[in-house]
PDB file of N, CA and C in Angstrom:
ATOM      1  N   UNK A   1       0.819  -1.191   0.000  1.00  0.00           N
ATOM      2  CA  UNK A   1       0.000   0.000   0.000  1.00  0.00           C
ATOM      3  C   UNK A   1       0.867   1.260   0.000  1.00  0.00           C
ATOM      4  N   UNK A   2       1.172   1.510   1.334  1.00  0.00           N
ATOM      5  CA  UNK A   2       2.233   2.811   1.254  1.00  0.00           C
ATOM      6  C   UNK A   2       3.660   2.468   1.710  1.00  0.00           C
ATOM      7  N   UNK A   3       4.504   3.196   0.704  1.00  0.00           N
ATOM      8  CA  UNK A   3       5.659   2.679   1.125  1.00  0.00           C
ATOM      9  C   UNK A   3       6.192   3.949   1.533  1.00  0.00           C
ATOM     10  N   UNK A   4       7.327   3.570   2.348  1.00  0.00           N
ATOM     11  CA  UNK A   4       7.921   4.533   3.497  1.00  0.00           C
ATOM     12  C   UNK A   4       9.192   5.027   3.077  1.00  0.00           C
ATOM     13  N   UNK A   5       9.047   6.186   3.001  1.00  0.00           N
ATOM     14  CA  UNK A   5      10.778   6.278   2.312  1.00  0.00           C
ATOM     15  C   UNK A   5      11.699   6.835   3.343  1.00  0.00           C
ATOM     16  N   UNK A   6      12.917   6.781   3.524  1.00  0.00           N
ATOM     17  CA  UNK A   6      13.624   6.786   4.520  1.00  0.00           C
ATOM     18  C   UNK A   6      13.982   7.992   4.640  1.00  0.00           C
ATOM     19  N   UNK A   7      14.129   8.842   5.916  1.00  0.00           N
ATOM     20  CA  UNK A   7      14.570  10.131   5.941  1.00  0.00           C
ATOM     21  C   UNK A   7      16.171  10.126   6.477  1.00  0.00           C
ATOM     22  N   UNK A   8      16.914  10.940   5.718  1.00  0.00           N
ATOM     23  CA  UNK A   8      18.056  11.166   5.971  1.00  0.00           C
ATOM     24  C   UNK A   8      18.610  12.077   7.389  1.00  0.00           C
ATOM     25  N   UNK A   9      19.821  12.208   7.876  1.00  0.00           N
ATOM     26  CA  UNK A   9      19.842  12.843   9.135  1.00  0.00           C
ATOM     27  C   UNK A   9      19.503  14.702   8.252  1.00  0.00           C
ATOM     28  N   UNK A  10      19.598  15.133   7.475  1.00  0.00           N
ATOM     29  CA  UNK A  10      19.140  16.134   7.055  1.00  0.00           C
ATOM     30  C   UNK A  10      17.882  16.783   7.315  1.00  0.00           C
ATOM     31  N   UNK A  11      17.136  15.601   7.190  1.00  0.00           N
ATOM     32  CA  UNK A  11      15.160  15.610   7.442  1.00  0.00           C
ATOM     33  C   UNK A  11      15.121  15.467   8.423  1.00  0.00           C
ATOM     34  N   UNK A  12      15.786  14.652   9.471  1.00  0.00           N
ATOM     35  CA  UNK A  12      15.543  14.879  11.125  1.00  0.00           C
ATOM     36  C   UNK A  12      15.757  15.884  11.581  1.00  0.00           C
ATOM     37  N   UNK A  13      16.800  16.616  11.431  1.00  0.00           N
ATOM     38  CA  UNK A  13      17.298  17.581  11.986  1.00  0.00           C
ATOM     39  C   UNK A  13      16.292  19.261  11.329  1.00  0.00           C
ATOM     40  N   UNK A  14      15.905  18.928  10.155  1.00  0.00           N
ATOM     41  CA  UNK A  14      15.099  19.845   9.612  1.00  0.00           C
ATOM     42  C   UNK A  14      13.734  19.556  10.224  1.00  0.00           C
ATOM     43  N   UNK A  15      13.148  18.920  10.573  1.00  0.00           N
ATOM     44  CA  UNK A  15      11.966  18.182  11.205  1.00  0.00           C
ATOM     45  C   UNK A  15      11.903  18.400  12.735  1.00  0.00           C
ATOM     46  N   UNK A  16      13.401  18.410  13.750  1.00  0.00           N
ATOM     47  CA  UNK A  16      12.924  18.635  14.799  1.00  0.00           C
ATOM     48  C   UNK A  16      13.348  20.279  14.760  1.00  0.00           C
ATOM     49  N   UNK A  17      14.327  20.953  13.890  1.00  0.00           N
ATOM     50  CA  UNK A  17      14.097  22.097  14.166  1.00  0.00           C
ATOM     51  C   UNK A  17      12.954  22.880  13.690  1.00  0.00           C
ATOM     52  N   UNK A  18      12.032  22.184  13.028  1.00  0.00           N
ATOM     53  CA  UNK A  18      10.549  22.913  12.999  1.00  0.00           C
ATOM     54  C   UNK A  18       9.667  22.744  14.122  1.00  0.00           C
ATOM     55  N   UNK A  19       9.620  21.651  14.545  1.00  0.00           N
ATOM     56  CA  UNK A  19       9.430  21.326  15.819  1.00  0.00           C
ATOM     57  C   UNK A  19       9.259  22.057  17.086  1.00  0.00           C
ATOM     58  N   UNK A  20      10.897  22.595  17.103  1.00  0.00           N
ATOM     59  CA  UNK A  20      11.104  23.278  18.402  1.00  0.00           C
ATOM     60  C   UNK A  20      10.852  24.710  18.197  1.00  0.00           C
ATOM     61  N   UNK A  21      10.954  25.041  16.395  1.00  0.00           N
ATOM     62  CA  UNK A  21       9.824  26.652  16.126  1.00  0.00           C
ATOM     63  C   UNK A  21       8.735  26.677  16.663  1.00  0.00           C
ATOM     64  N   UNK A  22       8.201  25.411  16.470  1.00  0.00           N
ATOM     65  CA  UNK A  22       6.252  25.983  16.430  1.00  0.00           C
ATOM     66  C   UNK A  22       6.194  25.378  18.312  1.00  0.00           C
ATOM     67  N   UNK A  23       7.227  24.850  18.811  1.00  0.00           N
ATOM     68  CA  UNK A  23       6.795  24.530  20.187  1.00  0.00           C
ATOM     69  C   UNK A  23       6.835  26.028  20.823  1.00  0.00           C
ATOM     70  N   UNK A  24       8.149  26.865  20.637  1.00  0.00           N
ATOM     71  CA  UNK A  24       8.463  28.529  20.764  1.00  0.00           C
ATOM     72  C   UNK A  24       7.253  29.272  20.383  1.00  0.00           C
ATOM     73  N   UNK A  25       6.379  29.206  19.166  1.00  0.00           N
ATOM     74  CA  UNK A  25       5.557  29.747  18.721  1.00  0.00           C
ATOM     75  C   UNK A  25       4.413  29.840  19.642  1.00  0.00           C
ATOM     76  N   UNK A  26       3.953  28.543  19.861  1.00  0.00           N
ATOM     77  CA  UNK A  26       2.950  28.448  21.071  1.00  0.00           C
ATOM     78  C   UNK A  26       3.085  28.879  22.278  1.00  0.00           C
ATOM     79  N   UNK A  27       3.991  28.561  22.430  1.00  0.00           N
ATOM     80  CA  UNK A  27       4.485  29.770  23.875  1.00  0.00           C
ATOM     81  C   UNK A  27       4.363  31.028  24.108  1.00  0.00           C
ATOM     82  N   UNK A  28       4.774  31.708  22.386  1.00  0.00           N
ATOM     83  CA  UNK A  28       4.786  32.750  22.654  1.00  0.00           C
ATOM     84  C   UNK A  28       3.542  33.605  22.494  1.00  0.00           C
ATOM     85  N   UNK A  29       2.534  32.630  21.689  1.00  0.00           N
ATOM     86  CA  UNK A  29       0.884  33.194  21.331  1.00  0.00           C
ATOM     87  C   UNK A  29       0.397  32.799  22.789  1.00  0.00           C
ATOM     88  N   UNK A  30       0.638  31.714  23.996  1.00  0.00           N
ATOM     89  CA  UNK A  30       0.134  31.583  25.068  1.00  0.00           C
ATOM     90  C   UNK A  30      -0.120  32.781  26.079  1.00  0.00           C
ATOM     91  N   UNK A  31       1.427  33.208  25.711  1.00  0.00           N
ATOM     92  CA  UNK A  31       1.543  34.784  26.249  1.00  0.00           C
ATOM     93  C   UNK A  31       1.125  35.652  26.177  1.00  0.00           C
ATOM     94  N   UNK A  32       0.786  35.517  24.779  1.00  0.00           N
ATOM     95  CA  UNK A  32       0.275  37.122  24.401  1.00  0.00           C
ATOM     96  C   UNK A  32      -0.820  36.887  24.603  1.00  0.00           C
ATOM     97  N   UNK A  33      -1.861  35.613  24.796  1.00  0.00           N
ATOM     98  CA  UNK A  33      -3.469  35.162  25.519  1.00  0.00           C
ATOM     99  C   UNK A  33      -3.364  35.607  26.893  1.00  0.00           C
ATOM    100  N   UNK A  34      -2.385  35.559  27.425  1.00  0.00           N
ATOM    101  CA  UNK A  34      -2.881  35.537  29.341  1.00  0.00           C
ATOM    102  C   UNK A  34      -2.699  37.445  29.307  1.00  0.00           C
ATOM    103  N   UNK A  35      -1.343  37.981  28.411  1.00  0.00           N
ATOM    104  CA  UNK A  35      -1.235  38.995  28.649  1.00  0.00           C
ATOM    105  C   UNK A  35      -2.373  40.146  28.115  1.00  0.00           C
ATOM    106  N   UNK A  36      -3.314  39.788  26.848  1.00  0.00           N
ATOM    107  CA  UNK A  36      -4.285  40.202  26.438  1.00  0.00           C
ATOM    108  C   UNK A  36      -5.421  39.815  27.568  1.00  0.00           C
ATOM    109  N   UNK A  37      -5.792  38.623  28.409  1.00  0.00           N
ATOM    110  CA  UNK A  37      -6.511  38.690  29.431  1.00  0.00           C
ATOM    111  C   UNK A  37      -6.679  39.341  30.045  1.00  0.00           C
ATOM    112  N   UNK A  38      -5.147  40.067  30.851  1.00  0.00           N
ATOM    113  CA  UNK A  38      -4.890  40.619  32.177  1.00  0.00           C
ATOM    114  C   UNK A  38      -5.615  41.873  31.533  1.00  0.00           C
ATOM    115  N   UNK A  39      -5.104  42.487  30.599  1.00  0.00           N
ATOM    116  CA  UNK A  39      -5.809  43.979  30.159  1.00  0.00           C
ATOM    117  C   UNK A  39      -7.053  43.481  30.048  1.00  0.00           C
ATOM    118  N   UNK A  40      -7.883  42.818  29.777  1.00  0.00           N
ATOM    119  CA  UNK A  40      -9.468  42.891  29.197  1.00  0.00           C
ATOM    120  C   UNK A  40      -9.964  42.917  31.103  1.00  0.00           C
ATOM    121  N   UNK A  41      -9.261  42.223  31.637  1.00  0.00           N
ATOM    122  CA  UNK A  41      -9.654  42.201  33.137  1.00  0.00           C
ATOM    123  C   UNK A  41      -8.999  43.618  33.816  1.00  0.00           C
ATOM    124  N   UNK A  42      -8.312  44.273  33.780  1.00  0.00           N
ATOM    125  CA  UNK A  42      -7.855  45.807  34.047  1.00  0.00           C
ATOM    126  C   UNK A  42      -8.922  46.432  33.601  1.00  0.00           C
ATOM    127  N   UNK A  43      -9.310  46.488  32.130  1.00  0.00           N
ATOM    128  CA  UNK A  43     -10.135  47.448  31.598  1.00  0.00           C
ATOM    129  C   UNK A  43     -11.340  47.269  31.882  1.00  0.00           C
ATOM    130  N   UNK A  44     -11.692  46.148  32.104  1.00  0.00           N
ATOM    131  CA  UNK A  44     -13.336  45.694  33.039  1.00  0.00           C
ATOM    132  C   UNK A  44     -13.306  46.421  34.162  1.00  0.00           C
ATOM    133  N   UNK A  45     -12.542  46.118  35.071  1.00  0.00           N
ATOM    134  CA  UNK A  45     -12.266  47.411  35.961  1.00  0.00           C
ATOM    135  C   UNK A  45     -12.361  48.491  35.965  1.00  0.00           C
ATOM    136  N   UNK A  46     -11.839  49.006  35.342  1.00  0.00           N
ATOM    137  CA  UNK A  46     -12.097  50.029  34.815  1.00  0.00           C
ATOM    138  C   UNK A  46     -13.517  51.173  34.381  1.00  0.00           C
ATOM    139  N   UNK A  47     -13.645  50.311  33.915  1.00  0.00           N
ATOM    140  CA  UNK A  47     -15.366  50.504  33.011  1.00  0.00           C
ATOM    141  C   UNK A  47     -16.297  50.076  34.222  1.00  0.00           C
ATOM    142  N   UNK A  48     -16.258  49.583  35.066  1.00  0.00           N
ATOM    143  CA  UNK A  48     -17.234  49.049  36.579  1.00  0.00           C
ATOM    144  C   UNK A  48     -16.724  50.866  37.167  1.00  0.00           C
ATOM    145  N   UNK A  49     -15.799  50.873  37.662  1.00  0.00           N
ATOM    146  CA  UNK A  49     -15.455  52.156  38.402  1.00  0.00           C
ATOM    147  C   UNK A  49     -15.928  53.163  37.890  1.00  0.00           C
ATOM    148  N   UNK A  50     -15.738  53.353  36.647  1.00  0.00           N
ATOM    149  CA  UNK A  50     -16.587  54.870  36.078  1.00  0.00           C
ATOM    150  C   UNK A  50     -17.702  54.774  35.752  1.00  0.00           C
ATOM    151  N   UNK A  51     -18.322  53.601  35.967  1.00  0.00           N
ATOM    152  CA  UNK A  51     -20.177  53.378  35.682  1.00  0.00           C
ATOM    153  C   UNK A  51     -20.276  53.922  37.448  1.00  0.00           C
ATOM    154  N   UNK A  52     -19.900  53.526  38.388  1.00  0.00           N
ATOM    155  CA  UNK A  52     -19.888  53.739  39.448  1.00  0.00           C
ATOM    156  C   UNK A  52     -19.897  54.925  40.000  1.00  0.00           C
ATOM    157  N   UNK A  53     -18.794  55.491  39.471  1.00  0.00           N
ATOM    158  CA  UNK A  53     -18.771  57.125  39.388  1.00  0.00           C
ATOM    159  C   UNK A  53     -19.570  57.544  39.095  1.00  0.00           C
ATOM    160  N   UNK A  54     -19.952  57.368  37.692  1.00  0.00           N
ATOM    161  CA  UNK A  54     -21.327  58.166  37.061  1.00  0.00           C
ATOM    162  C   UNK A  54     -22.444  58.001  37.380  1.00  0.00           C
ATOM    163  N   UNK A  55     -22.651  56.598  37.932  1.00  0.00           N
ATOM    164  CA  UNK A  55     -23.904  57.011  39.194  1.00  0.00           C
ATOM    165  C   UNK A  55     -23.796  57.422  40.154  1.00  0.00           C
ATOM    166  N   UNK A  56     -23.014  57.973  40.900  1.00  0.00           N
ATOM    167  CA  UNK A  56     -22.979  58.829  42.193  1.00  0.00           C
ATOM    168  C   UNK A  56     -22.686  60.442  41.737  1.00  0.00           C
ATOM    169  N   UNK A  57     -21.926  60.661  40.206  1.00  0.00           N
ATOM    170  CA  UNK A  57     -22.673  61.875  40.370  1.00  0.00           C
ATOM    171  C   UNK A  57     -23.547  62.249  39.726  1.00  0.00           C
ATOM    172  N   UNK A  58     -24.510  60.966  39.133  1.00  0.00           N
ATOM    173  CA  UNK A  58     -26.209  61.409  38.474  1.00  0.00           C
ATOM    174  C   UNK A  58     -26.695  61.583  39.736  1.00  0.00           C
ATOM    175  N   UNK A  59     -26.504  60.947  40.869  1.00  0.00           N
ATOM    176  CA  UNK A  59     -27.264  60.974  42.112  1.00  0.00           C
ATOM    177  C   UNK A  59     -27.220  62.296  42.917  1.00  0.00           C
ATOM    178  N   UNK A  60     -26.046  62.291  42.743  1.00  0.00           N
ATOM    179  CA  UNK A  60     -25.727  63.512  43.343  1.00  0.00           C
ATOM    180  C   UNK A  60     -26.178  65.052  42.771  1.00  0.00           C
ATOM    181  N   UNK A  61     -26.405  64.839  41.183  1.00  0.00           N
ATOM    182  CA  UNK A  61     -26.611  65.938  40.145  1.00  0.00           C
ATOM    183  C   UNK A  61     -28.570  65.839  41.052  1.00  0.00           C
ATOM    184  N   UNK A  62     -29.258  64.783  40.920  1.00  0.00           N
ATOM    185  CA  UNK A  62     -30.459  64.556  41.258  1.00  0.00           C
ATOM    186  C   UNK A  62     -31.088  64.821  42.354  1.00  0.00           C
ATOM    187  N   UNK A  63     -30.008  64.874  43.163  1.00  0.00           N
ATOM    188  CA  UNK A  63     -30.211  65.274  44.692  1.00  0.00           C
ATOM    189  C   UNK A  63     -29.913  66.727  45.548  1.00  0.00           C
ATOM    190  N   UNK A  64     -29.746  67.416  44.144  1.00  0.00           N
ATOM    191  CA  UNK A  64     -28.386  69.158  44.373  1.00  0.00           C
ATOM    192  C   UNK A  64     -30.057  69.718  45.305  1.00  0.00           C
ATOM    193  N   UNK A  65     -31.064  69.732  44.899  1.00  0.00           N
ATOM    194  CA  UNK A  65     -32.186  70.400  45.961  1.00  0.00           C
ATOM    195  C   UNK A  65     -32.498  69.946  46.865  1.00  0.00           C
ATOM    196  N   UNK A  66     -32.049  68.823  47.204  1.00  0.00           N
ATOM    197  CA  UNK A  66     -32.825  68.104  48.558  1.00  0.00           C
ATOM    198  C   UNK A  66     -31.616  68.540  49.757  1.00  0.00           C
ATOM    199  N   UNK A  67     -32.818  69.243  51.016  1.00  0.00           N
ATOM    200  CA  UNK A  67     -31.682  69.632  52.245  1.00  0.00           C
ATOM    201  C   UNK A  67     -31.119  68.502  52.949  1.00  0.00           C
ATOM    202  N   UNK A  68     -31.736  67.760  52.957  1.00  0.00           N
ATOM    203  CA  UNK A  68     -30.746  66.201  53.460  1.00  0.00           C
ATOM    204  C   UNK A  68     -29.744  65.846  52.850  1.00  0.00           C
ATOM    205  N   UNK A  69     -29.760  65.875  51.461  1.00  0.00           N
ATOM    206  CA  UNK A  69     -28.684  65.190  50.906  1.00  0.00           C
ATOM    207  C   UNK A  69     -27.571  66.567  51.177  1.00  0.00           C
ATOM    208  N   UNK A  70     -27.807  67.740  50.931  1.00  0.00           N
ATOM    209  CA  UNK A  70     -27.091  68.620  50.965  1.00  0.00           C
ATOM    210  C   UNK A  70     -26.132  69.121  52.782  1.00  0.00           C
ATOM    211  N   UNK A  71     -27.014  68.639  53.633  1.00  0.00           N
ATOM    212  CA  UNK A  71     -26.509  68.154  54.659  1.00  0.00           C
ATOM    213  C   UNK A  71     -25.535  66.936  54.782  1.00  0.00           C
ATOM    214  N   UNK A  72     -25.811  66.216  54.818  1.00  0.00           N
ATOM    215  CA  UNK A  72     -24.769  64.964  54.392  1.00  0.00           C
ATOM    216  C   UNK A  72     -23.718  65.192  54.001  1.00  0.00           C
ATOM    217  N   UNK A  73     -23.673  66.000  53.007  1.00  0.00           N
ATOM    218  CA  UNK A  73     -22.507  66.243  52.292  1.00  0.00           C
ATOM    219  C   UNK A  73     -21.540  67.623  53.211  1.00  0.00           C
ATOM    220  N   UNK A  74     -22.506  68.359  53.984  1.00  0.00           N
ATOM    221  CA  UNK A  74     -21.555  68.875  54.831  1.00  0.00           C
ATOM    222  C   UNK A  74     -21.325  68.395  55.847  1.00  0.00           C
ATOM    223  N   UNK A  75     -21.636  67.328  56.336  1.00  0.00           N
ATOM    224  CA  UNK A  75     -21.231  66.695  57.396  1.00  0.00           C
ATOM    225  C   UNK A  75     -20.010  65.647  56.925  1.00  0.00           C
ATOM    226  N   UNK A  76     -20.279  65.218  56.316  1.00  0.00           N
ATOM    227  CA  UNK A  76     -19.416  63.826  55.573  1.00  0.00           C
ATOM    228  C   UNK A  76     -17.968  64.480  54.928  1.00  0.00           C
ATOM    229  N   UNK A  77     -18.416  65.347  54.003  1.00  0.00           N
ATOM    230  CA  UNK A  77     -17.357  65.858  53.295  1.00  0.00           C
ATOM    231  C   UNK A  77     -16.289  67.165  53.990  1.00  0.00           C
ATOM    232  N   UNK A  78     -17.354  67.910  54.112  1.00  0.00           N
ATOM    233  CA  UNK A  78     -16.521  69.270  55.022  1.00  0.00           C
ATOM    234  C   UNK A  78     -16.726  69.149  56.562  1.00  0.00           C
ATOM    235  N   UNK A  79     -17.218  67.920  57.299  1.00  0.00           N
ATOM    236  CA  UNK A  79     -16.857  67.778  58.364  1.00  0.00           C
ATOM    237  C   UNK A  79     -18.244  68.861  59.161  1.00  0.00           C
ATOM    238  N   UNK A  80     -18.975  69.835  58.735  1.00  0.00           N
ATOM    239  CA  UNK A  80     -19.409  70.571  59.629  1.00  0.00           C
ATOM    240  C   UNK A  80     -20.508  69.980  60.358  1.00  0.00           C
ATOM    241  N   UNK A  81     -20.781  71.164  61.259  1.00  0.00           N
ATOM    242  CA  UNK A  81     -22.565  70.219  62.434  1.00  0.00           C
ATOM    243  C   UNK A  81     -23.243  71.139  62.867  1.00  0.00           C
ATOM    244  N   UNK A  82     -24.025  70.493  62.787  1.00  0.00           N
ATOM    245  CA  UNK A  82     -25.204  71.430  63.280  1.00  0.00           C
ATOM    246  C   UNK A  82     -25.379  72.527  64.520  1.00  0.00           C
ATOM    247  N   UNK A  83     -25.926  73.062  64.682  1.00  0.00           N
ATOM    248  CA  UNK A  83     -25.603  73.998  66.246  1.00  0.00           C
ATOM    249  C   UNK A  83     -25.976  73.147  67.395  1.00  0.00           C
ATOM    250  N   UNK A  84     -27.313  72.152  66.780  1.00  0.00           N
ATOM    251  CA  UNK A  84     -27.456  71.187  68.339  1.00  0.00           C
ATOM    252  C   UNK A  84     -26.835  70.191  68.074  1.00  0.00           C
ATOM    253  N   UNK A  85     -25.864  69.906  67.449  1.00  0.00           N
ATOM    254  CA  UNK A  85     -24.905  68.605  67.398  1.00  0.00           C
ATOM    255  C   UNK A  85     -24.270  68.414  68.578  1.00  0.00           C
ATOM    256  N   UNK A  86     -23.757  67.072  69.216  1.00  0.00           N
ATOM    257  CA  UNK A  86     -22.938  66.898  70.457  1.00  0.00           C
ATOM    258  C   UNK A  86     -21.690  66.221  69.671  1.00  0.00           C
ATOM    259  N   UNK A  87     -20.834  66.741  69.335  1.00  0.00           N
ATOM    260  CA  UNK A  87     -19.736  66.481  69.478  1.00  0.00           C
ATOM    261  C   UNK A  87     -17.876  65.695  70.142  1.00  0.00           C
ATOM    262  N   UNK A  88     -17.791  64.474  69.744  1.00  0.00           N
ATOM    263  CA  UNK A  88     -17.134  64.020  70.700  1.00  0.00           C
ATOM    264  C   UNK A  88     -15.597  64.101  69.521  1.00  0.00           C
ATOM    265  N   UNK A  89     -14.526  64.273  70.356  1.00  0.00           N
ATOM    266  CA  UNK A  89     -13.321  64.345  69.431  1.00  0.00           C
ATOM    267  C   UNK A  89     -12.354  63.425  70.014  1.00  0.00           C
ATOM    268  N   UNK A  90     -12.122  61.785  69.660  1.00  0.00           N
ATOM    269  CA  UNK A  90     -11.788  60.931  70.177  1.00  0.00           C
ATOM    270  C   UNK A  90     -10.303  61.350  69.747  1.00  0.00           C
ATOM    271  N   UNK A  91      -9.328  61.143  71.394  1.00  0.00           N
ATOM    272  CA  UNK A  91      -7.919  60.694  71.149  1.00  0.00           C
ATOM    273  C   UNK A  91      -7.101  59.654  71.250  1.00  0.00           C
ATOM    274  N   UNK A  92      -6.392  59.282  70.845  1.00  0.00           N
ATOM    275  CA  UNK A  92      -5.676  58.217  71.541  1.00  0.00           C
ATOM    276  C   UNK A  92      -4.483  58.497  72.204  1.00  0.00           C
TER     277      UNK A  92
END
C-alpha cells in the first residue's frame, strides 16, 4: 500500500528544528493570551469604576435640591454640624 521512504539525518534535523519553532511559537501566542486577558480584566475594571462614578454623580446631580442630601454632604465631606450637634473628638 504505502511505502515509506527513509529520511536522511538532514530531514531529522530539519523536522525537529521545525518542531522546536512551532513549540516557541505556542508559547509565545500563550503569552500574548494571558497577557491580552490581564488587560481585558484591568479594563473591566475600569469601566465598573466609572459606571460607578457616574452614578454617584447622576445621584448627586439629582439630589443638588434636597436639604438632606445637601446636609450629608456637609457633614461627611466638610466635616461641619449642626448647632445642636454633640460632638465628641476621640484621642488616643
Amino acid at each position: 500500500m504505502f511505502q515509506l521512504k527513509k529520511v536522511g539525518l538532514l530531514g531529522r534535523i530539519v523536522l525537529l528544528l521545525a518542531l522546536i519553532f512551532m513549540v516557541f511559537q505556542l508559547i509565545s501566542v500563550r503569552q500574548h493570551i494571558a497577557d491580552a486577558r490581564a488587560t481585558v480584566e484591568r479594563l473591566t475594571q475600569q469601566v465598573n469604576d466609572q459606571i460607578q462614578s457616574n452614578t454617584e454623580l447622576s445621584n448627586a446631580i439629582e439630589n443638588r435640591d434636597n436639604p438632606d442630601f445637601v446636609e450629608d454632604i456637609a457633614r461627611e465631606r466638610l466635616g461641619l454640624v449642626s448647632p445642636n450637634d454633640r460632638v465628641f473628638y476621640i484621642t488616643d
